[in-house]
C-alpha atoms as a PDB file:
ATOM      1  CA  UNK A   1       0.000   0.000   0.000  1.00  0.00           C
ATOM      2  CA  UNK A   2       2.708   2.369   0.984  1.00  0.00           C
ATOM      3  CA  UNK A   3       2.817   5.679   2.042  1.00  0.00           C
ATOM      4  CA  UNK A   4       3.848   8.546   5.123  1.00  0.00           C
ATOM      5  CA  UNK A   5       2.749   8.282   8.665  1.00  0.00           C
ATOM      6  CA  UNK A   6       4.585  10.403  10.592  1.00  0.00           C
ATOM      7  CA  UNK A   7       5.142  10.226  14.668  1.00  0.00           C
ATOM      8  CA  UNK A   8       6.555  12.675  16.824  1.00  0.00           C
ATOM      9  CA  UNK A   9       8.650  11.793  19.652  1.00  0.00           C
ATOM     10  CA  UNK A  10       7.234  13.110  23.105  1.00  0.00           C
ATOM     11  CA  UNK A  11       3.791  13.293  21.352  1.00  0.00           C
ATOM     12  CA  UNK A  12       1.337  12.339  23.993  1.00  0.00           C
ATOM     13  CA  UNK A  13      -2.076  10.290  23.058  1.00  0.00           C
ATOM     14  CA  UNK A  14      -2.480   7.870  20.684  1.00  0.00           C
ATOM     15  CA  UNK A  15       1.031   7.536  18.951  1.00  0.00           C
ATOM     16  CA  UNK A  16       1.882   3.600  19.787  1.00  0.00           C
ATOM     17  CA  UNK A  17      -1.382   3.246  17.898  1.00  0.00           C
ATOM     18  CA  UNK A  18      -0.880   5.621  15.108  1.00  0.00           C
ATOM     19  CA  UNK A  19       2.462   3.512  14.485  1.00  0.00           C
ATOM     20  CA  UNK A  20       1.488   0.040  14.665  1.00  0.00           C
ATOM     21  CA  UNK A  21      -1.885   0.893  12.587  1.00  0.00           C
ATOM     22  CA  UNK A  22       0.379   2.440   9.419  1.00  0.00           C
ATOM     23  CA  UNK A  23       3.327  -0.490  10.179  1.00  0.00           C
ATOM     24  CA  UNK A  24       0.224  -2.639   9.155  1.00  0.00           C
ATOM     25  CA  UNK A  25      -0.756  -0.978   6.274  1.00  0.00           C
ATOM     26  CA  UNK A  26       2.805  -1.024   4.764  1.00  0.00           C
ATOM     27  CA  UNK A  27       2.826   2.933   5.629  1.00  0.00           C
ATOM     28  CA  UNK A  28       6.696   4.056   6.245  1.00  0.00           C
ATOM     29  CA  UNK A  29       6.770   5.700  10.000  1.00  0.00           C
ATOM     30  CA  UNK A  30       9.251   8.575  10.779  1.00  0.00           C
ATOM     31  CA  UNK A  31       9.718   8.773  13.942  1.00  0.00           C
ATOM     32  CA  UNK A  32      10.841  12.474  14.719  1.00  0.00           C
ATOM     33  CA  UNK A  33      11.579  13.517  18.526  1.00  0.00           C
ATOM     34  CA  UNK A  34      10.328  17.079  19.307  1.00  0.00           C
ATOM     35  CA  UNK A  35       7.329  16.386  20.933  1.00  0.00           C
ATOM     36  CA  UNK A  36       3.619  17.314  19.213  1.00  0.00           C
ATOM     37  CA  UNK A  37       5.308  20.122  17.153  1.00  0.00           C
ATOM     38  CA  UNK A  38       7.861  19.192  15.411  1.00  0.00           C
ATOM     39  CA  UNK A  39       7.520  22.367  12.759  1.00  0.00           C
ATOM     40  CA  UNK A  40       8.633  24.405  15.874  1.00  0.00           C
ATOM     41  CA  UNK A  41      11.017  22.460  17.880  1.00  0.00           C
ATOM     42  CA  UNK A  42      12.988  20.737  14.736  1.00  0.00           C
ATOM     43  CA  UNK A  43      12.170  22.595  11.844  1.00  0.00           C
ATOM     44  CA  UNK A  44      15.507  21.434  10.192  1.00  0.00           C
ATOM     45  CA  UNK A  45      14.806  18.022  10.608  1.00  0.00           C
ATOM     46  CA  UNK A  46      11.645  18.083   9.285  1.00  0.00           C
ATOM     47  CA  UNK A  47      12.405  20.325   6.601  1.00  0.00           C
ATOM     48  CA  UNK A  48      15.059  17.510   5.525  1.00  0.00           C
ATOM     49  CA  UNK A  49      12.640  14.312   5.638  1.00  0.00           C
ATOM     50  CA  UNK A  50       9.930  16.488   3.938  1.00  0.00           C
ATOM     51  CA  UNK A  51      12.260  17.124   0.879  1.00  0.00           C
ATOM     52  CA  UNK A  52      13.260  13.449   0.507  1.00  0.00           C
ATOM     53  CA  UNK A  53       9.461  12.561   0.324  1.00  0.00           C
ATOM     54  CA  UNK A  54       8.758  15.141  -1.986  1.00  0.00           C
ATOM     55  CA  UNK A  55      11.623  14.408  -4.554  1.00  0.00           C
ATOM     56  CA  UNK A  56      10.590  10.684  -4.515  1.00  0.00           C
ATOM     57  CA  UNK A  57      13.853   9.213  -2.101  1.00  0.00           C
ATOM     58  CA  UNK A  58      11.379   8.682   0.587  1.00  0.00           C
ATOM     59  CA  UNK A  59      12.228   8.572   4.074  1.00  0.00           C
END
């Protein structure tokens, strides 16, 4: 199936859920610490996996 979940370290509710529902559907997971906000607290990081996805290398 294929595809992006993403999961943010430090995140609090349903995130062991999140990543074991989109490991089952084939889904890749990136797991990226910086709590629920990653755009804020790692906005390099980010930044980097969102340009891999977007010119095709995936995560």
């Amino acid at each position: 199936m294929g595809g992006l979940d993403g999961l943010c370290g430090g995140s609090r509710g349903l995130a062991g859920v999140v990543t074991a529902s989109g490991v089952a559907l084939g889904a890749d997971v990136v797991d990226l610490a910086g709590g629920h906000f990653p755009m804020l607290t790692r906005p390099a990081e980010l930044a980097e996996i969102l340009a891999r996805i977007a010119s095709g290398a995936g995560v």
